[in-house]
PDB file of N, CA and C in Angstrom:
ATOM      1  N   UNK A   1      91.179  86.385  77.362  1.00  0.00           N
ATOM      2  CA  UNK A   1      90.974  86.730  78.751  1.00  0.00           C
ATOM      3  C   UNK A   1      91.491  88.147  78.975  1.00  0.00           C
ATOM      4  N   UNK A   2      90.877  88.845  79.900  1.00  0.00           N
ATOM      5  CA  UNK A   2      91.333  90.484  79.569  1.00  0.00           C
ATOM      6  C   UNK A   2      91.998  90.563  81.517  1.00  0.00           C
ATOM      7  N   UNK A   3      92.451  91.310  81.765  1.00  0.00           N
ATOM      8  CA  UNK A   3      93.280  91.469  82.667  1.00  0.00           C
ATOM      9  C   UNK A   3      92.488  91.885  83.628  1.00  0.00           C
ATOM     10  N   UNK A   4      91.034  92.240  83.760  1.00  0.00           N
ATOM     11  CA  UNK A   4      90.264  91.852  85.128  1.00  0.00           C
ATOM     12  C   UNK A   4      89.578  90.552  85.429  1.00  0.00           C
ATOM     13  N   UNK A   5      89.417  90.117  83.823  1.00  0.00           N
ATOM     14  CA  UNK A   5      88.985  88.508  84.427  1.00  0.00           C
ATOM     15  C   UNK A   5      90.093  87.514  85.213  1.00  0.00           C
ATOM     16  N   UNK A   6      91.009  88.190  84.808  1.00  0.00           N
ATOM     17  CA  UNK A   6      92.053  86.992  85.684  1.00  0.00           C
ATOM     18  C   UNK A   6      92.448  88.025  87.279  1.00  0.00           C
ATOM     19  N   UNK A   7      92.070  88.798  87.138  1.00  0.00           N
ATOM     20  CA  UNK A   7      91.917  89.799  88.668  1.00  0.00           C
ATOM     21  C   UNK A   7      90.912  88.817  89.537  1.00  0.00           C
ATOM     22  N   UNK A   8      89.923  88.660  88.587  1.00  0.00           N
ATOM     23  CA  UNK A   8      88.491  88.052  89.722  1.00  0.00           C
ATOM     24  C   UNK A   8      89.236  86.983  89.951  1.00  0.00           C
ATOM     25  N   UNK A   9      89.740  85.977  89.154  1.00  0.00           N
ATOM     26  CA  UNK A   9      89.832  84.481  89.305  1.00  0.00           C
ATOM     27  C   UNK A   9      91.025  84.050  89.926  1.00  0.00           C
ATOM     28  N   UNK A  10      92.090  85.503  89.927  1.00  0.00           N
ATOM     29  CA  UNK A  10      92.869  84.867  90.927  1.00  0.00           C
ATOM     30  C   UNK A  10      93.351  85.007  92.238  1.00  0.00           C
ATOM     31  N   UNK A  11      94.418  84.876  93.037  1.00  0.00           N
ATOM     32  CA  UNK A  11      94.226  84.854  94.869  1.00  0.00           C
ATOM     33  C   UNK A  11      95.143  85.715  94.741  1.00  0.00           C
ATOM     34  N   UNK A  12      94.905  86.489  96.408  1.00  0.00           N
ATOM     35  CA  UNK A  12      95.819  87.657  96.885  1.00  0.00           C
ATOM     36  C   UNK A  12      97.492  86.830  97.139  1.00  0.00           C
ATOM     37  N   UNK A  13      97.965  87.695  96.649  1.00  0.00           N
ATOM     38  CA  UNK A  13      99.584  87.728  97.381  1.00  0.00           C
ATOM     39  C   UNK A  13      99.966  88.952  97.751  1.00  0.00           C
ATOM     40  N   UNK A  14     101.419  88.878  98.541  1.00  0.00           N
ATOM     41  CA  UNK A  14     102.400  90.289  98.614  1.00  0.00           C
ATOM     42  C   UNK A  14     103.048  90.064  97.971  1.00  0.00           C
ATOM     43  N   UNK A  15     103.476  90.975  97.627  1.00  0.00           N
ATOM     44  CA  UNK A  15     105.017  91.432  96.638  1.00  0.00           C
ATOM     45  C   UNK A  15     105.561  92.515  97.324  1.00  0.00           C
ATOM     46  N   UNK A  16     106.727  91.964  98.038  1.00  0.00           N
ATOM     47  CA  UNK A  16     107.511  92.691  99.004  1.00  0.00           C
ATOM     48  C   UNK A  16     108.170  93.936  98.463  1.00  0.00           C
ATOM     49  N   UNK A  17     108.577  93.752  97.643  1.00  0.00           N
ATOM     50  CA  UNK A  17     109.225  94.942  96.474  1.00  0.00           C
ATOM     51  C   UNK A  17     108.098  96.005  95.932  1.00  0.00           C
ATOM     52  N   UNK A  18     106.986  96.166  95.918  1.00  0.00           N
ATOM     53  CA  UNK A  18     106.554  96.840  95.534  1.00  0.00           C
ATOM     54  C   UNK A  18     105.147  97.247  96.602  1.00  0.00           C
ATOM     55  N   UNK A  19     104.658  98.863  95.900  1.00  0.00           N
ATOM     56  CA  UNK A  19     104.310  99.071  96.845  1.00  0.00           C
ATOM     57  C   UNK A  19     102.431  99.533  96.500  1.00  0.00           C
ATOM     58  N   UNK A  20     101.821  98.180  95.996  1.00  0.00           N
ATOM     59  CA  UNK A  20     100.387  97.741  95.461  1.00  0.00           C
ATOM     60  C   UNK A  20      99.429  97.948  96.503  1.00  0.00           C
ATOM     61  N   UNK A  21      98.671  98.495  96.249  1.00  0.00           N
ATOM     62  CA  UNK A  21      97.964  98.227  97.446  1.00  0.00           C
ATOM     63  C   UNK A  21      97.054  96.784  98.124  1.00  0.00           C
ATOM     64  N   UNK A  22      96.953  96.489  96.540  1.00  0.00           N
ATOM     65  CA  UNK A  22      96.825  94.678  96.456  1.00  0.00           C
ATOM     66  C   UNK A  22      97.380  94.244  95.251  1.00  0.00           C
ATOM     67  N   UNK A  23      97.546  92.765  95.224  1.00  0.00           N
ATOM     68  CA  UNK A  23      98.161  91.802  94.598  1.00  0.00           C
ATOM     69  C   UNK A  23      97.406  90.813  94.474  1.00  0.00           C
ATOM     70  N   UNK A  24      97.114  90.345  93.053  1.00  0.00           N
ATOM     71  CA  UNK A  24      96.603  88.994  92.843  1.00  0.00           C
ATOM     72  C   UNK A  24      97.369  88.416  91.850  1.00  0.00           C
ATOM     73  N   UNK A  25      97.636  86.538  92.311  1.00  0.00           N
ATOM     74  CA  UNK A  25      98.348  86.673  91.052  1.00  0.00           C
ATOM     75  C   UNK A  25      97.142  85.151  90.508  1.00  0.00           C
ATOM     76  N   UNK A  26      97.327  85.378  88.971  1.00  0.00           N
ATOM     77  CA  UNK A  26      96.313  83.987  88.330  1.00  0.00           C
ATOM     78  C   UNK A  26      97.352  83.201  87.699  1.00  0.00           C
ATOM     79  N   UNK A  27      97.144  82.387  88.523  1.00  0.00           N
ATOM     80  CA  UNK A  27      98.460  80.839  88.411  1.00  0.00           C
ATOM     81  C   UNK A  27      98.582  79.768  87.015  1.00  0.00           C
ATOM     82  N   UNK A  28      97.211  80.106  86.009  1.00  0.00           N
ATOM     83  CA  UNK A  28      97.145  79.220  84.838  1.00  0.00           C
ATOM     84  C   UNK A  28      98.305  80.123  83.840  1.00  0.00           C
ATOM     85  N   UNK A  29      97.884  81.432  84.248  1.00  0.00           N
ATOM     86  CA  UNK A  29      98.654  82.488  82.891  1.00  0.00           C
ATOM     87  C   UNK A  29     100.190  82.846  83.576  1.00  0.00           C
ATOM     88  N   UNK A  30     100.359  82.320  84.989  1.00  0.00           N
ATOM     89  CA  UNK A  30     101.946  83.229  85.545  1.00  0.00           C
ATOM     90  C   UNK A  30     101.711  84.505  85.535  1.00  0.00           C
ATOM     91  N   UNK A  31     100.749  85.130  85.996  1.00  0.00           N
ATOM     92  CA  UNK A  31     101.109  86.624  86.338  1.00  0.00           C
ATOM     93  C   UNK A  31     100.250  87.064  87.919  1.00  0.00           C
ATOM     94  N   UNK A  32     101.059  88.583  87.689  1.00  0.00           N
ATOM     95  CA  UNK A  32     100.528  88.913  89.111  1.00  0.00           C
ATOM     96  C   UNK A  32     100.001  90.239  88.442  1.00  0.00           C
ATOM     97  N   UNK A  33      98.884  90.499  89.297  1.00  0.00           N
ATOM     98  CA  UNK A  33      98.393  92.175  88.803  1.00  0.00           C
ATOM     99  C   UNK A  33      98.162  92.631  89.728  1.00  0.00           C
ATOM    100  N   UNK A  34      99.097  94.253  90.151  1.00  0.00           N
ATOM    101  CA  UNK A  34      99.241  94.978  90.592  1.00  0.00           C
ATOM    102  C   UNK A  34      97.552  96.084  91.056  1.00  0.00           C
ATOM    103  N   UNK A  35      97.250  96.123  92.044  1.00  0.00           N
ATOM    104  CA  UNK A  35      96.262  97.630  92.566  1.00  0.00           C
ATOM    105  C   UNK A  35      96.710  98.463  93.354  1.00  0.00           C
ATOM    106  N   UNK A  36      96.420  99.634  92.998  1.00  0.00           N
ATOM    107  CA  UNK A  36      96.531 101.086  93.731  1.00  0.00           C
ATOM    108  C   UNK A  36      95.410 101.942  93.682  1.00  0.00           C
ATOM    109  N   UNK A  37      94.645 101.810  94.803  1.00  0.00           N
ATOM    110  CA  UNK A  37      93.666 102.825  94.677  1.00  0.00           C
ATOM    111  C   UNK A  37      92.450 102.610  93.804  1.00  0.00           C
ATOM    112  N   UNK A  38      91.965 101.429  93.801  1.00  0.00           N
ATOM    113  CA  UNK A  38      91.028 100.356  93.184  1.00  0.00           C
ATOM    114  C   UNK A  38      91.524 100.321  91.714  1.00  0.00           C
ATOM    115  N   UNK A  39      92.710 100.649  91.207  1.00  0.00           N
ATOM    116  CA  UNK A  39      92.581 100.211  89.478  1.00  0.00           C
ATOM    117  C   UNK A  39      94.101  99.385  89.559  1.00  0.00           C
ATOM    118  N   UNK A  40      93.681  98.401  88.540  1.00  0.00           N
ATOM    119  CA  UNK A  40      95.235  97.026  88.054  1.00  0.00           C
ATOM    120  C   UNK A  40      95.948  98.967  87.600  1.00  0.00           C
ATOM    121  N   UNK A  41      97.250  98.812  88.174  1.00  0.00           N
ATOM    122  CA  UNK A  41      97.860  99.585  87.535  1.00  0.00           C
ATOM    123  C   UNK A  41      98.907  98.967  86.700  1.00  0.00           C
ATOM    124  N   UNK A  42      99.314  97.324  87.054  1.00  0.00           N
ATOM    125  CA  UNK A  42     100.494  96.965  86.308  1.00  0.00           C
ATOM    126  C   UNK A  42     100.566  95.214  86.404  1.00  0.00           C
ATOM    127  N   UNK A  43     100.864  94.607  85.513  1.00  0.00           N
ATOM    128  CA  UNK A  43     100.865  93.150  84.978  1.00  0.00           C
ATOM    129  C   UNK A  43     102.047  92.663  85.391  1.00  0.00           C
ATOM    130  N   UNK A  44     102.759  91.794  86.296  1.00  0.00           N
ATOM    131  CA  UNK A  44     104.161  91.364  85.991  1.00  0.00           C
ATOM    132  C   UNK A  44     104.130  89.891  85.583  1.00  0.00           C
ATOM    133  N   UNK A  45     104.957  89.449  85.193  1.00  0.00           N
ATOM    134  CA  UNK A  45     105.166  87.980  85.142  1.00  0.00           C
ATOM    135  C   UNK A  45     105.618  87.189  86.514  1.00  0.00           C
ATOM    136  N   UNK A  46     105.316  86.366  86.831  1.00  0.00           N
ATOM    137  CA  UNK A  46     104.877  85.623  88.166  1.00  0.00           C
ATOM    138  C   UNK A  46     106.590  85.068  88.298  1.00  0.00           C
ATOM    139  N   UNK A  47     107.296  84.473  87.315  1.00  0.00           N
ATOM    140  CA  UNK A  47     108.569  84.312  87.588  1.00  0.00           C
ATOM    141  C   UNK A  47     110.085  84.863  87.701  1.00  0.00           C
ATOM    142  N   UNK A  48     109.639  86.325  87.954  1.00  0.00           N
ATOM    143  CA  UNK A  48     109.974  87.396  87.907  1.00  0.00           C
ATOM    144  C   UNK A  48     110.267  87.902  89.471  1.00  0.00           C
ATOM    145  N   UNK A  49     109.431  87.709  90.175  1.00  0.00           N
ATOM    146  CA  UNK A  49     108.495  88.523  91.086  1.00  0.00           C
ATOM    147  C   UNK A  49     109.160  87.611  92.720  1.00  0.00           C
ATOM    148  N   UNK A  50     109.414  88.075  93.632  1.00  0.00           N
ATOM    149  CA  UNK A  50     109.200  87.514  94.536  1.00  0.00           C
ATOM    150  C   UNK A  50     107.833  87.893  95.104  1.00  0.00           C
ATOM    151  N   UNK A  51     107.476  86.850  95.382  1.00  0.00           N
ATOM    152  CA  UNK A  51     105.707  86.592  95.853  1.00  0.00           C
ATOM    153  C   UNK A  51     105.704  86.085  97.577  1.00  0.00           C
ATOM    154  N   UNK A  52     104.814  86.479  98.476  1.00  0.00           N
ATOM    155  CA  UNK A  52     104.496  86.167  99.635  1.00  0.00           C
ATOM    156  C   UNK A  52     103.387  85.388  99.373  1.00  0.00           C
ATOM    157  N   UNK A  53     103.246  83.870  99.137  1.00  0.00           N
ATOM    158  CA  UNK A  53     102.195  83.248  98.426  1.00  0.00           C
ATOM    159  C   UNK A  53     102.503  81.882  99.742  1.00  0.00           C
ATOM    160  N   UNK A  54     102.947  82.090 101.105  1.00  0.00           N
ATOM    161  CA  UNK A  54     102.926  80.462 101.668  1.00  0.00           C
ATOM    162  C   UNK A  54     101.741  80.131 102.035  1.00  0.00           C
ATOM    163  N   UNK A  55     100.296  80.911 101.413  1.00  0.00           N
ATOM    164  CA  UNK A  55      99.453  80.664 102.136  1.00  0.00           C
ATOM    165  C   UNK A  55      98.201  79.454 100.773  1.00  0.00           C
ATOM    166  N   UNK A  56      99.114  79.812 100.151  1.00  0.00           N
ATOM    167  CA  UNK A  56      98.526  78.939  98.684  1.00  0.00           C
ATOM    168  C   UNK A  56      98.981  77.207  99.041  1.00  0.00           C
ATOM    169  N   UNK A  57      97.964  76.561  97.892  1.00  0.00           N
ATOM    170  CA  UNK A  57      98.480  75.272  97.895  1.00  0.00           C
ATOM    171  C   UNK A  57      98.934  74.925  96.699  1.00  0.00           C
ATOM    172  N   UNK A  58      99.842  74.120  96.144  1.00  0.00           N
ATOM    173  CA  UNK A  58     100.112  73.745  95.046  1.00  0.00           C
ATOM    174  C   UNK A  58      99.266  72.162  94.674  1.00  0.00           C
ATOM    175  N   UNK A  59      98.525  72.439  93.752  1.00  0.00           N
ATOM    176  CA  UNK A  59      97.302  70.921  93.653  1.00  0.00           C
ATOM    177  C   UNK A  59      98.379  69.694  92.651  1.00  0.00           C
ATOM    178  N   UNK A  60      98.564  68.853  93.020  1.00  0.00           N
ATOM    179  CA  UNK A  60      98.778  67.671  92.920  1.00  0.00           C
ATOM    180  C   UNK A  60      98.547  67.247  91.683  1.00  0.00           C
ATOM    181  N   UNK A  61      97.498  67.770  91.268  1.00  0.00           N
ATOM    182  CA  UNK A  61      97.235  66.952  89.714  1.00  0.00           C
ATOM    183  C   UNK A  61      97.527  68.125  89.089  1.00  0.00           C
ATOM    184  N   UNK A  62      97.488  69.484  88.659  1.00  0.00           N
ATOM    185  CA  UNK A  62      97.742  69.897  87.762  1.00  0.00           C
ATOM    186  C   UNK A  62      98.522  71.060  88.122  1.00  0.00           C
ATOM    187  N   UNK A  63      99.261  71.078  89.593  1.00  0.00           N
ATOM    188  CA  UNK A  63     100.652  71.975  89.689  1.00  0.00           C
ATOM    189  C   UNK A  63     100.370  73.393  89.931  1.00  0.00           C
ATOM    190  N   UNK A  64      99.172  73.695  89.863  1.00  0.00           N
ATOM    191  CA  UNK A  64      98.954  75.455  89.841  1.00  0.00           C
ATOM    192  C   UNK A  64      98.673  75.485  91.419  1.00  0.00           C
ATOM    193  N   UNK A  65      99.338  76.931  91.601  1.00  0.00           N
ATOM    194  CA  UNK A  65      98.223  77.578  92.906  1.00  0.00           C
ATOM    195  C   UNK A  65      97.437  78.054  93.338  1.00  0.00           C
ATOM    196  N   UNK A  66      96.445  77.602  94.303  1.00  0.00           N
ATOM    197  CA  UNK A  66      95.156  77.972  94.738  1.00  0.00           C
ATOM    198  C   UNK A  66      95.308  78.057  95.832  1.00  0.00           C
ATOM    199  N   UNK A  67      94.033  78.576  96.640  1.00  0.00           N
ATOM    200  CA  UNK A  67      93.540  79.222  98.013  1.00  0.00           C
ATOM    201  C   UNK A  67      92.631  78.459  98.263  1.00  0.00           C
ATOM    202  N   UNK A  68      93.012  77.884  99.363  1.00  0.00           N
ATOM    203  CA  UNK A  68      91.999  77.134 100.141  1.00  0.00           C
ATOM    204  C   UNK A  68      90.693  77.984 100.839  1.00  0.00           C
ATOM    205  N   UNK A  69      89.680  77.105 100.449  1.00  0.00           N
ATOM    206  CA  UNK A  69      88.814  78.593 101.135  1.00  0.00           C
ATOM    207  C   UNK A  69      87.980  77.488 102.291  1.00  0.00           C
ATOM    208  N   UNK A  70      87.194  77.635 103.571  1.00  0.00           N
ATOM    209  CA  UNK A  70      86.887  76.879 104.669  1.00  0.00           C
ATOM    210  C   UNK A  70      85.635  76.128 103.803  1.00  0.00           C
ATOM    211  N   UNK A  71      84.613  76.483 102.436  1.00  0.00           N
ATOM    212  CA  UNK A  71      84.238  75.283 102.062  1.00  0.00           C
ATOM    213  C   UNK A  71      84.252  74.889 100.993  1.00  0.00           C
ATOM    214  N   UNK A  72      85.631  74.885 100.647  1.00  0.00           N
ATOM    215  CA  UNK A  72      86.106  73.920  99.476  1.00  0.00           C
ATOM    216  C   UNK A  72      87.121  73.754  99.164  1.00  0.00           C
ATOM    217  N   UNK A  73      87.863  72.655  99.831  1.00  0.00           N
ATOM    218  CA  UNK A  73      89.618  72.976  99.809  1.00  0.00           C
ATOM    219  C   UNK A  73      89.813  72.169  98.429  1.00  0.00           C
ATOM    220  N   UNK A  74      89.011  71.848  97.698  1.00  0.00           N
ATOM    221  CA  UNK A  74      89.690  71.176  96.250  1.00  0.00           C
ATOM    222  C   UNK A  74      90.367  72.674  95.265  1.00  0.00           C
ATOM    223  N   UNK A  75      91.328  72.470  94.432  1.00  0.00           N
ATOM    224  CA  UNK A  75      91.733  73.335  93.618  1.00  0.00           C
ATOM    225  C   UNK A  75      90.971  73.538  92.460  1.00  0.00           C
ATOM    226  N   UNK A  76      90.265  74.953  92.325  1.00  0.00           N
ATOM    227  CA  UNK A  76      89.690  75.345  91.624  1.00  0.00           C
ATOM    228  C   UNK A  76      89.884  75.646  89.979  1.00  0.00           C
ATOM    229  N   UNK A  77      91.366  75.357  89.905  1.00  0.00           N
ATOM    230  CA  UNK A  77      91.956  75.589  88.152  1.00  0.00           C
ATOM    231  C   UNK A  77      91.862  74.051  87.864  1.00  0.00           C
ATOM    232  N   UNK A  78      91.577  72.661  88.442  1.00  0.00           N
ATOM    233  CA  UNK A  78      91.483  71.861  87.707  1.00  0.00           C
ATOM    234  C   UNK A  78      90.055  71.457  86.960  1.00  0.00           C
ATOM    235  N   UNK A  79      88.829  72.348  87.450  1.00  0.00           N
ATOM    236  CA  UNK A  79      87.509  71.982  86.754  1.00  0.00           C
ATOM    237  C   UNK A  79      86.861  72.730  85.659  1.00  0.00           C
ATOM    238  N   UNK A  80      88.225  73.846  85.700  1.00  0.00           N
ATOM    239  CA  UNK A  80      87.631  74.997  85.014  1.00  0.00           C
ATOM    240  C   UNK A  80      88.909  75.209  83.673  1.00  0.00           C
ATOM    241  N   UNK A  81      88.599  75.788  82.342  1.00  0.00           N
ATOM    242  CA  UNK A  81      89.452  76.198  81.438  1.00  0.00           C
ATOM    243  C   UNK A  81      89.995  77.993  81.787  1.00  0.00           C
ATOM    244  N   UNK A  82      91.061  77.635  82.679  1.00  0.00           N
ATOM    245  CA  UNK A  82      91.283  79.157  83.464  1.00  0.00           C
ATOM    246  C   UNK A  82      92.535  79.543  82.146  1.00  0.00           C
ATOM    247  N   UNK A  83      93.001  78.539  81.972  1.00  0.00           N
ATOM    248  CA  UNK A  83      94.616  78.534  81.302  1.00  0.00           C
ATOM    249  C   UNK A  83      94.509  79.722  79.785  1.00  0.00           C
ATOM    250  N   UNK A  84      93.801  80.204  79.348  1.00  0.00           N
ATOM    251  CA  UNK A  84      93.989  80.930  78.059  1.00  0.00           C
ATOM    252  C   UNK A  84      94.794  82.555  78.025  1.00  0.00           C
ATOM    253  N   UNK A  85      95.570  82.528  77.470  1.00  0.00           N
ATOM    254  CA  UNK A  85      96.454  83.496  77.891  1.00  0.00           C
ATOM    255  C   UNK A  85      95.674  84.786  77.616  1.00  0.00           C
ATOM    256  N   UNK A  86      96.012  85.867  77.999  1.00  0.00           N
ATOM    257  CA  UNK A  86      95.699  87.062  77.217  1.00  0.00           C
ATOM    258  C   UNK A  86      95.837  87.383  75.983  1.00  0.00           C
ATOM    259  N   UNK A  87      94.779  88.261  75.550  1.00  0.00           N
ATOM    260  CA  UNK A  87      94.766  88.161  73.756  1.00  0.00           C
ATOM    261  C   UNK A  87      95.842  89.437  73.529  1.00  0.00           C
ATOM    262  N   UNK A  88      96.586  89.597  73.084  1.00  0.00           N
ATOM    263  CA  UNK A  88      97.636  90.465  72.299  1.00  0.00           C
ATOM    264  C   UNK A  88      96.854  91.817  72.164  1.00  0.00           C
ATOM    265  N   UNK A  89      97.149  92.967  72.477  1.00  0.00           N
ATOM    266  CA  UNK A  89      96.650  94.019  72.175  1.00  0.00           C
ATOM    267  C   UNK A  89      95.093  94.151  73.090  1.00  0.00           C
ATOM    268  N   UNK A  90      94.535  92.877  73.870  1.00  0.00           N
ATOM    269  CA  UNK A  90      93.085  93.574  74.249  1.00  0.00           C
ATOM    270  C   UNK A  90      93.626  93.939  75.466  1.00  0.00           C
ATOM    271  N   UNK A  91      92.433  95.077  75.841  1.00  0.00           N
ATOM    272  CA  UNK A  91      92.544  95.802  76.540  1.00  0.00           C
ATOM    273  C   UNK A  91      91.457  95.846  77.777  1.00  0.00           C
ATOM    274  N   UNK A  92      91.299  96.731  78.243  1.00  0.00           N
ATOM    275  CA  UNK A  92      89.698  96.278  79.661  1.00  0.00           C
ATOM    276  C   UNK A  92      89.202  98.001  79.071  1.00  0.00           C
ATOM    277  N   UNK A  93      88.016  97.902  79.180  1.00  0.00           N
ATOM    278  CA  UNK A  93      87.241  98.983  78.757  1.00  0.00           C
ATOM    279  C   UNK A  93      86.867  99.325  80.429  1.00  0.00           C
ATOM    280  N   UNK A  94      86.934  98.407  81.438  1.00  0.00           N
ATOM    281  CA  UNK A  94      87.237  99.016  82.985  1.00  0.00           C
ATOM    282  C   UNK A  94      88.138  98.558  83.762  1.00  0.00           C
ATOM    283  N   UNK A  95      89.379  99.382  83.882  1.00  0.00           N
ATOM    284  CA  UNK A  95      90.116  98.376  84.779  1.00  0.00           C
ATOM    285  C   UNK A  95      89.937  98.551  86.649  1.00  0.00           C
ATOM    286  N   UNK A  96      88.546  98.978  86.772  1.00  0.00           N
ATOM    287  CA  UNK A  96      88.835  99.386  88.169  1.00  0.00           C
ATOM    288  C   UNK A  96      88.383  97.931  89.040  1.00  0.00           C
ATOM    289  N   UNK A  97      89.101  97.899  90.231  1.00  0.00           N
ATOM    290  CA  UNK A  97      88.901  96.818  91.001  1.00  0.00           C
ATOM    291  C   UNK A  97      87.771  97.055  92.286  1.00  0.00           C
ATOM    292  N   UNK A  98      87.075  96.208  92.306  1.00  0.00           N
ATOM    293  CA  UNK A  98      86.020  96.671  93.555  1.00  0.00           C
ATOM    294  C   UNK A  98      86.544  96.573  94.659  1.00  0.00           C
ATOM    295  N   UNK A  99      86.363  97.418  95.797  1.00  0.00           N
ATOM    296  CA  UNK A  99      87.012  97.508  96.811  1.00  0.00           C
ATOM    297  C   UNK A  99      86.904  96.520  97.691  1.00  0.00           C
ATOM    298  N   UNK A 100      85.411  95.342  97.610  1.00  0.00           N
ATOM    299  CA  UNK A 100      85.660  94.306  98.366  1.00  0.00           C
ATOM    300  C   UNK A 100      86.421  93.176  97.839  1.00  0.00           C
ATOM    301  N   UNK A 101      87.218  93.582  97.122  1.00  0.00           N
ATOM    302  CA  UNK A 101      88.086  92.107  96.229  1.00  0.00           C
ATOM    303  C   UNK A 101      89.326  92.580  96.490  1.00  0.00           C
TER     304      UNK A 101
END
């Protein structure tokens, strides 16, 4: 998994401490990735981090957090294989983020 696929797949937070212009963090791998100015500038580890995340739910059967969206409040990491960590050394040949995400 390269560090914009888990950009798309995962939900906005704040991170009070820092100063991103957005925040997503993807709840299968524990991380949050940092934007400034449409590009991930930086990866942290999710247990690290104080996160502004009360707007997430924690799903019942398999513990991760998701975003309720108005049509489909089921949690989206239990139907899908989101969980594969990042591969060691890969890299994104684009790390820019689209401005409507």
């Amino acid at each position: 998994m390269t560090v914009l696929e888990a950009w798309h797949e995962g939900v906005p937070v704040g991170l009070p401490h820092y100063s991103f212009g957005r925040a997503r963090l993807h709840s299968p791998t524990g991380t949050i990735m940092g934007a400034r100015n449409g590009v991930i500038i930086t990866v942290l580890n999710r247990g690290e981090q104080e996160v502004n995340d009360d707007h997430l739910h924690s799903c019942p059967e398999c513990g991760l957090l998701y975003e309720v969206s108005s049509d489909d409040r089921d949690c989206h990491w239990c139907d899908d294989s989101h969980g594969e960590r990042f591969e060691a050394g890969a890299t994104d040949e684009n790390r820019g983020v689209p401005s409507n995400e």
